[in-house]
C-alpha atoms as a PDB file:
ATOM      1  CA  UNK A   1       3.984  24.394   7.438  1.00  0.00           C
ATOM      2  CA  UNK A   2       5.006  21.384   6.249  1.00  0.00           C
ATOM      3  CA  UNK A   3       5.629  20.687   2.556  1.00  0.00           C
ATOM      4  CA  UNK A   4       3.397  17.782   1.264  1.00  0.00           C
ATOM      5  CA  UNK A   5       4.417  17.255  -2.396  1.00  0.00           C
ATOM      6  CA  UNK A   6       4.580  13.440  -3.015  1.00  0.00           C
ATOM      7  CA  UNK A   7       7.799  11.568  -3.181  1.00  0.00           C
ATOM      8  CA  UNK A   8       7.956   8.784  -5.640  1.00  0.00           C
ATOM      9  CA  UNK A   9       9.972   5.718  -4.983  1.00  0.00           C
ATOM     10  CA  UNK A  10      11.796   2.897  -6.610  1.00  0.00           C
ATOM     11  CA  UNK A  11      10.566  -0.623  -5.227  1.00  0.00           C
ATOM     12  CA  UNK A  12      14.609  -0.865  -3.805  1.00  0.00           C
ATOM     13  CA  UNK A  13      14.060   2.988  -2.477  1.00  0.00           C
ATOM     14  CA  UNK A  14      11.169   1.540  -0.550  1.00  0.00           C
ATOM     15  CA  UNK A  15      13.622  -1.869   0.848  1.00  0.00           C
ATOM     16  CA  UNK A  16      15.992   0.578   2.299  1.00  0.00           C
ATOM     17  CA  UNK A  17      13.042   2.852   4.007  1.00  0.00           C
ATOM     18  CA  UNK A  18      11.163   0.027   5.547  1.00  0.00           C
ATOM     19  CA  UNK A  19      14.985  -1.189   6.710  1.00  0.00           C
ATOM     20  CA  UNK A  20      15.379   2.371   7.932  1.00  0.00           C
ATOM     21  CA  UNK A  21      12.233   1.945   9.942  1.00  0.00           C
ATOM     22  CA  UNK A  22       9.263   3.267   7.589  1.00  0.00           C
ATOM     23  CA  UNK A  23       5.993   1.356   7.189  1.00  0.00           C
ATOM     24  CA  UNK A  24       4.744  -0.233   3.991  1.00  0.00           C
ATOM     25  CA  UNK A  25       1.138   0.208   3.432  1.00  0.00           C
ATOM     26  CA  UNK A  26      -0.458  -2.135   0.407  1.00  0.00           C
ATOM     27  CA  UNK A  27      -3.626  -0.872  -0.726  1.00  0.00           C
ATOM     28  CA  UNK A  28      -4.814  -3.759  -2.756  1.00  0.00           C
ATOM     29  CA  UNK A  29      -7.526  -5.915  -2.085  1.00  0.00           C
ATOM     30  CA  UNK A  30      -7.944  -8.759   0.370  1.00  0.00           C
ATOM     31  CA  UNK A  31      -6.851 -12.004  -2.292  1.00  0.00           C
ATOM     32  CA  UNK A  32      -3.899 -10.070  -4.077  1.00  0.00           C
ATOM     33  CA  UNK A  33      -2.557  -9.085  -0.508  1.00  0.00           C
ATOM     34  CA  UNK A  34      -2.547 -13.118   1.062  1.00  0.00           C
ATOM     35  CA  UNK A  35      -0.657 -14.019  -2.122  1.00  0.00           C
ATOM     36  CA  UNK A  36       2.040 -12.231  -2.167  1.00  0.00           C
ATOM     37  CA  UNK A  37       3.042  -8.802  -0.287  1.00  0.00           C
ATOM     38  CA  UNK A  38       6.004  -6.970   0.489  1.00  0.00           C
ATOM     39  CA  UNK A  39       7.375  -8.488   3.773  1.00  0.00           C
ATOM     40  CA  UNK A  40       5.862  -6.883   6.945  1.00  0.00           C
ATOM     41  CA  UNK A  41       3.239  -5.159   4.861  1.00  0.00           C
ATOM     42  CA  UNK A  42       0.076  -3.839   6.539  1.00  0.00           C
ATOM     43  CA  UNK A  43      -2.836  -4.010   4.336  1.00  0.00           C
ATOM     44  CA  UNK A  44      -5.654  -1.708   3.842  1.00  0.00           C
ATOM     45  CA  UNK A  45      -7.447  -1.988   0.183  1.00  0.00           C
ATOM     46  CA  UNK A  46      -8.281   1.437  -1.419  1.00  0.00           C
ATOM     47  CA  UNK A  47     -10.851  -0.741  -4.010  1.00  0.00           C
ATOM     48  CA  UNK A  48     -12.574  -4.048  -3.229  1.00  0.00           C
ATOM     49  CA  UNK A  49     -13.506  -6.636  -5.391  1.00  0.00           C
ATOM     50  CA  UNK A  50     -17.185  -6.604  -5.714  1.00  0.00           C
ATOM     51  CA  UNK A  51     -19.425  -8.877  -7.924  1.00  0.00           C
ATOM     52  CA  UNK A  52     -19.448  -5.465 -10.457  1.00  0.00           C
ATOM     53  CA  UNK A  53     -16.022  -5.537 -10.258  1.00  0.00           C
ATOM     54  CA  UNK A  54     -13.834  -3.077  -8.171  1.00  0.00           C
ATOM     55  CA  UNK A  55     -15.906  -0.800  -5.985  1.00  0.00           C
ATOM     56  CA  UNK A  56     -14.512   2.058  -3.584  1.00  0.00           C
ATOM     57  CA  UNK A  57     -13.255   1.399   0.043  1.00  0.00           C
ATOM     58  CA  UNK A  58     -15.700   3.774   1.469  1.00  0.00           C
ATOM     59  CA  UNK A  59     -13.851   3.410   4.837  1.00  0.00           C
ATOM     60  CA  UNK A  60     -10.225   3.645   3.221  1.00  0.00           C
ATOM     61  CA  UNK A  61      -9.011   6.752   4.846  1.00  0.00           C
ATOM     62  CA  UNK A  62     -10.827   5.853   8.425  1.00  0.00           C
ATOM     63  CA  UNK A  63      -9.509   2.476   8.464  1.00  0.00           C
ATOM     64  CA  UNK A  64      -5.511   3.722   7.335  1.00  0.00           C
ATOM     65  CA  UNK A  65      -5.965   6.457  10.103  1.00  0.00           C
ATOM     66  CA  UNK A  66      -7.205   3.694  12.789  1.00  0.00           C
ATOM     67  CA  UNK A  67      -4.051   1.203  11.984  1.00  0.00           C
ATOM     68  CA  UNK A  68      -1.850   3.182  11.255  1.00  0.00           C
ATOM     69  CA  UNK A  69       0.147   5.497  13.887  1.00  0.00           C
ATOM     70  CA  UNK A  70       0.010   9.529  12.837  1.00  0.00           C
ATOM     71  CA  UNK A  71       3.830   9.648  13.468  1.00  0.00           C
ATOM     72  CA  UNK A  72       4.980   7.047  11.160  1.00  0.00           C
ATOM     73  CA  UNK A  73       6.416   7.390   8.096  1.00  0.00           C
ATOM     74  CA  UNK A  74       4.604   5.384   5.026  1.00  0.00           C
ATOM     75  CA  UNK A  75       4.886   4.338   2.491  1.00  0.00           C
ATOM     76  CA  UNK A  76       2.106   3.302   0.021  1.00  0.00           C
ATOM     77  CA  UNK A  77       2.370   0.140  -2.893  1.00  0.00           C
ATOM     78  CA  UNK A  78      -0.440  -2.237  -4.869  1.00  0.00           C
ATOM     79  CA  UNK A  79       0.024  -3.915  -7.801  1.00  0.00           C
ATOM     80  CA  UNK A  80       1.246  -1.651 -10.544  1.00  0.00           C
ATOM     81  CA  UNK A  81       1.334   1.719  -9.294  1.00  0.00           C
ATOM     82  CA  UNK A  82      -2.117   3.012  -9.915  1.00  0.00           C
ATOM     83  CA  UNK A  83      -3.803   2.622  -6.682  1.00  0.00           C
ATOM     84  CA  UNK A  84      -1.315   3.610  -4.820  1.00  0.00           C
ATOM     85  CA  UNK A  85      -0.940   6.991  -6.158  1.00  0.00           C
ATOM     86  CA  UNK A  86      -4.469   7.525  -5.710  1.00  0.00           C
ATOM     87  CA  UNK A  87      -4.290   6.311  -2.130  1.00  0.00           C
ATOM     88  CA  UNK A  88      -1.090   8.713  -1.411  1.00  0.00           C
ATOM     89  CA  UNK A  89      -3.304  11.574  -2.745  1.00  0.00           C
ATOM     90  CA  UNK A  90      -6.106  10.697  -0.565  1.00  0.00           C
ATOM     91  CA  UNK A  91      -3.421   9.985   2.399  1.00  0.00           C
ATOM     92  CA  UNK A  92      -1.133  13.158   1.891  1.00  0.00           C
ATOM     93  CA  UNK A  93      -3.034  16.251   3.868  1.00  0.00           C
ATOM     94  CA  UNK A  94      -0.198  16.403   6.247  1.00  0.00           C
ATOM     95  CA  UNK A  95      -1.630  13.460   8.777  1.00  0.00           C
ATOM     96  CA  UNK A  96       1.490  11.119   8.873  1.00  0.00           C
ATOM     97  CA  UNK A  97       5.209  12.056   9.837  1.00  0.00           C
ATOM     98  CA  UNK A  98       5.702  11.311   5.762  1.00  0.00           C
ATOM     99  CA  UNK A  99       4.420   9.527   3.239  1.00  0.00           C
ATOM    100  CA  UNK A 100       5.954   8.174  -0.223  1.00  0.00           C
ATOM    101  CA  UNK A 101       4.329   6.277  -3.282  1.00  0.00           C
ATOM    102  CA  UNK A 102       6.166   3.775  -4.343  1.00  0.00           C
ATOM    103  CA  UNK A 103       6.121   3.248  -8.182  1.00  0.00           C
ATOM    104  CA  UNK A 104       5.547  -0.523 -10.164  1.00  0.00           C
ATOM    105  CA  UNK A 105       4.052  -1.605  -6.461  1.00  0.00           C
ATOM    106  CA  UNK A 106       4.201  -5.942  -6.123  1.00  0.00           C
ATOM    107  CA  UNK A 107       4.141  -6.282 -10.257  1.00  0.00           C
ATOM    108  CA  UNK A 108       5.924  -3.690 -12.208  1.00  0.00           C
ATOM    109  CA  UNK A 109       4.564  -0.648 -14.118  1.00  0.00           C
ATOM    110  CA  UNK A 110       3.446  -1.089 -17.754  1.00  0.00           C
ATOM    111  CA  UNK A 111       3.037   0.541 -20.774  1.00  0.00           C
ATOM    112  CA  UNK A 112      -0.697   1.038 -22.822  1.00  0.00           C
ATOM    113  CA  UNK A 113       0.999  -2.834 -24.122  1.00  0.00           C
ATOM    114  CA  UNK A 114       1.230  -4.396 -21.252  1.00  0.00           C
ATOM    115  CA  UNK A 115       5.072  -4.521 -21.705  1.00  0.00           C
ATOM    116  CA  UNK A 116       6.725  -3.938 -17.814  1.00  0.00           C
ATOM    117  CA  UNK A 117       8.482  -0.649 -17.841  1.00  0.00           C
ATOM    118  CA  UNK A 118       9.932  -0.605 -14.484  1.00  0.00           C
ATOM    119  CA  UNK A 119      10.046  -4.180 -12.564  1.00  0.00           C
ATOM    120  CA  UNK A 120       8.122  -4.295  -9.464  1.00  0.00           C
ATOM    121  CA  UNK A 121       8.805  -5.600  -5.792  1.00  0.00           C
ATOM    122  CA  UNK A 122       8.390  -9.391  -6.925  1.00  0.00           C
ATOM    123  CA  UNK A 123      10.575  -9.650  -9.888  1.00  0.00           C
ATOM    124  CA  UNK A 124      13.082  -7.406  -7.803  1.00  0.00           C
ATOM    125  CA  UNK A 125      13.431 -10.322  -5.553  1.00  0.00           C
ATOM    126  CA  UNK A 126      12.366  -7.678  -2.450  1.00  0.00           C
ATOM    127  CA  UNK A 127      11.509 -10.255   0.749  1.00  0.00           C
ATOM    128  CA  UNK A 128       7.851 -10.761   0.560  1.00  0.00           C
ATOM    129  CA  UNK A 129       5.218 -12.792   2.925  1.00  0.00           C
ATOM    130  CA  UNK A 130       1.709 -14.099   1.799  1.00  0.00           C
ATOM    131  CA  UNK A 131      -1.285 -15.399   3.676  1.00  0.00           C
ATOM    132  CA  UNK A 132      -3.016 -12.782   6.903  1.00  0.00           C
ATOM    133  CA  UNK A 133      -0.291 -11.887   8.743  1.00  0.00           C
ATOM    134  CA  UNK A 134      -1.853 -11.148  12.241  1.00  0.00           C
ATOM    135  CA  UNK A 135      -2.211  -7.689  13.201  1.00  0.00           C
ATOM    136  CA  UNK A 136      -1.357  -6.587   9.713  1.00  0.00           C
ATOM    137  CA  UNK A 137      -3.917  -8.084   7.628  1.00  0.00           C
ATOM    138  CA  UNK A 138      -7.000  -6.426   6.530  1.00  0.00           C
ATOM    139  CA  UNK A 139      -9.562  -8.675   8.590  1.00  0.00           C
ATOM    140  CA  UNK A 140      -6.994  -7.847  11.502  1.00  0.00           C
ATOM    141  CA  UNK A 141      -6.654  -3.846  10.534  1.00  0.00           C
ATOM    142  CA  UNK A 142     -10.587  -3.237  10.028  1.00  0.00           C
ATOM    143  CA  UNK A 143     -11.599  -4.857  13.078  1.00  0.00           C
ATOM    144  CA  UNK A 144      -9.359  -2.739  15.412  1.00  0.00           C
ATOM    145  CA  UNK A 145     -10.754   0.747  12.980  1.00  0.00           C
ATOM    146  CA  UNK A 146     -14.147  -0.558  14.334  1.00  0.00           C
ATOM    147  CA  UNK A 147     -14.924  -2.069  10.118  1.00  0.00           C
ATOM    148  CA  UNK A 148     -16.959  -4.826   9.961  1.00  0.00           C
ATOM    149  CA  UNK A 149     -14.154  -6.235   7.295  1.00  0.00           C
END
């Protein structure tokens, strides 16, 4: 059986998986995606912005299954860190070859002060992409899962 206990990465950890083949999976919604992502990103959003504020992906897990192939290895960023942990938990029954959560996703973790406590992929100057990158972007990704996103 294999052992599912989630790794936690470093944003640079994550650079040198995705250069050693790995797929990056950003989990937050639709507008933070097209401005700035992690470069070849696919996006899925675990939450999305609803008019009483964030509201669940009810499709998350369906959707990540549809776009995503069962024998790749992932790895899972948003904003801060936060989403992406829960998305790992939701993601880590065993389904993909292996799947990490990478910690401070696009903006850096912070303290209960808002103070950054471990820069993110941004201010790491990781390559990043904005805009819908075809085939990769949400619209793209829910479509082929059969979503009406």
């Amino acid at each position: 059986r294999k052992d599912h206990r989630m790794k936690r990465i470093s944003p640079q950890e994550a650079k040198a998986l995705i250069d050693d083949g790995w797929l990056y999976l950003d989990v937050r919604t639709e507008p933070e995606f097209e401005q700035v992502h992690a470069a070849g990103s696919y996006n899925v959003p675990l939450l999305h912005a609803g008019e009483q504020g964030m509201v669940p992906n009810p499709r998350f897990r369906e959707e990540v299954l549809a776009a995503v192939p069962r024998d790749a290895k992932v790895i899972i960023g948003c904003q801060s860190g936060g989403r992406s942990a829960r998305a790992a938990e939701l993601l880590a029954d065993g389904v993909f070859a292996e799947i990490a959560d990478q910690r401070a996703g696009g903006g850096g973790a912070r303290d209960a002060f808002g103070r950054v406590t471990e820069p993110g992929w941004v201010a790491l100057n990781l390559p990043v992409g904005s805009g819908r990158p075809a085939g990769r972007c949400y619209a793209d990704l829910a479509k082929a899962g059969g979503g009406n996103g």
